[in-house]
C-alpha atoms as a PDB file:
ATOM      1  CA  UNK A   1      38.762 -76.854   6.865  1.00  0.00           C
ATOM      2  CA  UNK A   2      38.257 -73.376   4.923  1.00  0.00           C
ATOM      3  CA  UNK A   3      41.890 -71.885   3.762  1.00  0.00           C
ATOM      4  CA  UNK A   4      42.065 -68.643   2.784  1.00  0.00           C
ATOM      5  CA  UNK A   5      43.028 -67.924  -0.658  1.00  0.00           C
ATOM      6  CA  UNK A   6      44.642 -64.471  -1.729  1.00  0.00           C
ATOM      7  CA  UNK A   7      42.050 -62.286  -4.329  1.00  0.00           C
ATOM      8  CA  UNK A   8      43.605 -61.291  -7.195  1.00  0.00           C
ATOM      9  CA  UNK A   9      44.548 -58.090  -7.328  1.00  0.00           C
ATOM     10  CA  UNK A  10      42.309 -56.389  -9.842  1.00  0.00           C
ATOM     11  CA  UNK A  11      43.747 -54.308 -12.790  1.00  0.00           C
ATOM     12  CA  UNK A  12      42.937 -50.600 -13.553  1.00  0.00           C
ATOM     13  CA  UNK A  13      42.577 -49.899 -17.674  1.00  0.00           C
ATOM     14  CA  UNK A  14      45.968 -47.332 -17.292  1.00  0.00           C
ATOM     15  CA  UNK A  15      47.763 -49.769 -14.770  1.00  0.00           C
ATOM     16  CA  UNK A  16      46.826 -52.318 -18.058  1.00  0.00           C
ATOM     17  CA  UNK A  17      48.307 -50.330 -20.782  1.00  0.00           C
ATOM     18  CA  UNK A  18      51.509 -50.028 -19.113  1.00  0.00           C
ATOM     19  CA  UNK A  19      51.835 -53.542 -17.909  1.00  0.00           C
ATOM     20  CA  UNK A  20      50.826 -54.799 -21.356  1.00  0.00           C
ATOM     21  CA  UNK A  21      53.763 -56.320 -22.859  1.00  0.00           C
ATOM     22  CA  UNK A  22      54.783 -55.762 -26.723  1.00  0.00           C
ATOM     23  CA  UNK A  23      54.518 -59.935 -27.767  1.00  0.00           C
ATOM     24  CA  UNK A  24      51.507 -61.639 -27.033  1.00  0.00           C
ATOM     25  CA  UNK A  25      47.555 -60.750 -26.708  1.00  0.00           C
ATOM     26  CA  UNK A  26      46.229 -59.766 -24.193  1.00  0.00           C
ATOM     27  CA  UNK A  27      43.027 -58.493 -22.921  1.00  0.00           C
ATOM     28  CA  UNK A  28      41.568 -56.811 -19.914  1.00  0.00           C
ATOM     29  CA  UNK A  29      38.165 -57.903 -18.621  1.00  0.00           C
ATOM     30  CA  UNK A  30      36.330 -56.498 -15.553  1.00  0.00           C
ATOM     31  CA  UNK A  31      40.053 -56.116 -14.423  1.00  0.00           C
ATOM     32  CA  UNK A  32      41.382 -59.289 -15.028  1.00  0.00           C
ATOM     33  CA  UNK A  33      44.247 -59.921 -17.640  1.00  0.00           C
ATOM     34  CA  UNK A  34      43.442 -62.873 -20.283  1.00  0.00           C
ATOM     35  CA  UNK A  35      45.686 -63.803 -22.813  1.00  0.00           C
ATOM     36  CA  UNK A  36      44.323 -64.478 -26.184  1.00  0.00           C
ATOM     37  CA  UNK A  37      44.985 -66.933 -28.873  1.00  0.00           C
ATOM     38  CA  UNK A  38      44.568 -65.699 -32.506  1.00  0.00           C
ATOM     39  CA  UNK A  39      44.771 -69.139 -34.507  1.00  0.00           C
ATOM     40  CA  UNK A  40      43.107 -70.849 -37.092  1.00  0.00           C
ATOM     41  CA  UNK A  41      39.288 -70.435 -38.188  1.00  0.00           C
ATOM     42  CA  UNK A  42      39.730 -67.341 -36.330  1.00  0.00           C
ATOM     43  CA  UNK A  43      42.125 -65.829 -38.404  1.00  0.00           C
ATOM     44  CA  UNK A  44      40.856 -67.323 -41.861  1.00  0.00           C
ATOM     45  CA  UNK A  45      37.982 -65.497 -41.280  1.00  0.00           C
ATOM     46  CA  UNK A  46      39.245 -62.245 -39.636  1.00  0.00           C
ATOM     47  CA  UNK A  47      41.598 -61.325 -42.997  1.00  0.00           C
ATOM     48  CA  UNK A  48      38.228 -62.039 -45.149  1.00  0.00           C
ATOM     49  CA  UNK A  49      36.497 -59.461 -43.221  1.00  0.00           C
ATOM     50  CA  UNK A  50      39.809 -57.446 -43.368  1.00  0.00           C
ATOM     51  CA  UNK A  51      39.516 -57.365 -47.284  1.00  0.00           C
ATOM     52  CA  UNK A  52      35.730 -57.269 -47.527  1.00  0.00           C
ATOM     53  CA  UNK A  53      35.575 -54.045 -44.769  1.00  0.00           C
ATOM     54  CA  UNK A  54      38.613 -52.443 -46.710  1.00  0.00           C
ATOM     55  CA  UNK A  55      36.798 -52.566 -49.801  1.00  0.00           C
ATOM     56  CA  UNK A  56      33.331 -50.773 -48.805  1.00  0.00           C
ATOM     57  CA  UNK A  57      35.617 -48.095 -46.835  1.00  0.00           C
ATOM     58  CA  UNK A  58      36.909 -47.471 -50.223  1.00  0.00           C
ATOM     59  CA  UNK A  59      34.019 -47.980 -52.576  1.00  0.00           C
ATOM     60  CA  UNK A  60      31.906 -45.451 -49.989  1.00  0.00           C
ATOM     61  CA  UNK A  61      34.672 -42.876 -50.118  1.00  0.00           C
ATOM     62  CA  UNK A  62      34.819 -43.503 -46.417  1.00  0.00           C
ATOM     63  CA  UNK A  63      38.048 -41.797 -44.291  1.00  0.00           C
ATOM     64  CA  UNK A  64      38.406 -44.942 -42.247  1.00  0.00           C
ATOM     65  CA  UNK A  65      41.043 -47.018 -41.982  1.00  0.00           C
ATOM     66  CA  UNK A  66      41.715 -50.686 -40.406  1.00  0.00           C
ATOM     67  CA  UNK A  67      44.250 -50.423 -37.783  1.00  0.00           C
ATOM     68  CA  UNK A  68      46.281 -53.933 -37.255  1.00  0.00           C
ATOM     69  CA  UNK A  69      46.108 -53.760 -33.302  1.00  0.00           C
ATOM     70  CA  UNK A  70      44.032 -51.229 -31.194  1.00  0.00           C
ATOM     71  CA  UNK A  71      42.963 -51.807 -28.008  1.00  0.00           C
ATOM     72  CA  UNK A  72      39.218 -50.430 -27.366  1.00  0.00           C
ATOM     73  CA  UNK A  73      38.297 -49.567 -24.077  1.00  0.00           C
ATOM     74  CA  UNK A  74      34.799 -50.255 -23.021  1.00  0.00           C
ATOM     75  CA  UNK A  75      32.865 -47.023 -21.290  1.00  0.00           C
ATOM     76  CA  UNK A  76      32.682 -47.054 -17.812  1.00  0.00           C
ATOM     77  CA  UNK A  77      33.743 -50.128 -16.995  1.00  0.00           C
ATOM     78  CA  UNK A  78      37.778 -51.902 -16.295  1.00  0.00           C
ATOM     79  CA  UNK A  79      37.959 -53.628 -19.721  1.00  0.00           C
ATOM     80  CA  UNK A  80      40.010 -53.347 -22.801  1.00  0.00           C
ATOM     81  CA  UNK A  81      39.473 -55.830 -26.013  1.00  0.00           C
ATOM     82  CA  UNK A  82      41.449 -56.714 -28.777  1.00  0.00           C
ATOM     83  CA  UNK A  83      38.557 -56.405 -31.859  1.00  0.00           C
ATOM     84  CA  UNK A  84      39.582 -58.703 -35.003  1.00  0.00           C
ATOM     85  CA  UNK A  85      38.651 -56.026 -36.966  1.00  0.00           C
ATOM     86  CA  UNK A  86      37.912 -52.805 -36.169  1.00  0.00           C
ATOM     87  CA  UNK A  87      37.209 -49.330 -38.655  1.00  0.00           C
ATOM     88  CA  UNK A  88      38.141 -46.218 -37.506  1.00  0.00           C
ATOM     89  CA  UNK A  89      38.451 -42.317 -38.153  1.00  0.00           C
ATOM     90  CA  UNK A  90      41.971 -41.507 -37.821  1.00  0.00           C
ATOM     91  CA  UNK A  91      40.962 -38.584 -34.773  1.00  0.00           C
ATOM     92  CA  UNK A  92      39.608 -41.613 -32.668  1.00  0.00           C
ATOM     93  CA  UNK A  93      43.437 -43.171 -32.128  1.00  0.00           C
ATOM     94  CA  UNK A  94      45.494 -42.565 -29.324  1.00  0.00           C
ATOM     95  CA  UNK A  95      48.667 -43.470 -29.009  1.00  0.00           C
END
């Protein structure tokens, strides 16, 4: 016997960022909402690349700054990530 079994109900990238709730990580991919974990290894090796990217923006007389959490949204498709590290020009953050 075959039982039907509800779809989930996929997630729009706006319908995302107001859902999104201020504790926790979470991403969106191809719709979906998947929390994150950001322990360990992982974050050993995200603040050396924190340091090491900080340190060429500044050596290079670069205007571009490390934010601690931006979401990205991926072009034309219904996902949003959570990069460990991420440069960017000031004019390329929304609020």
């Amino acid at each position: 016997m075959i039982q039907n079994q509800a779809l989930p109900k996929l997630m729009s990238f706006n319908e995302f960022l107001d859902w999104k709730p201020e504790n926790g990580h979470y991403e969106l991919y191809k719709g979906m909402i998947v929390e994150i974990q950001l322990t360990g290894k992982h974050e050993e090796i995200s603040g050396f690349l924190a340091v090491e990217l900080a340190v060429f923006f500044r050596q290079s007389k670069l205007s571009y700054f490390l934010p601690k959490q931006a979401l990205v949204k991926v072009p034309n498709e219904n996902s949003g990530y959570l990069p460990k590290n991420c440069g960017l020009k000031p004019p390329l953050l929304r609020g």
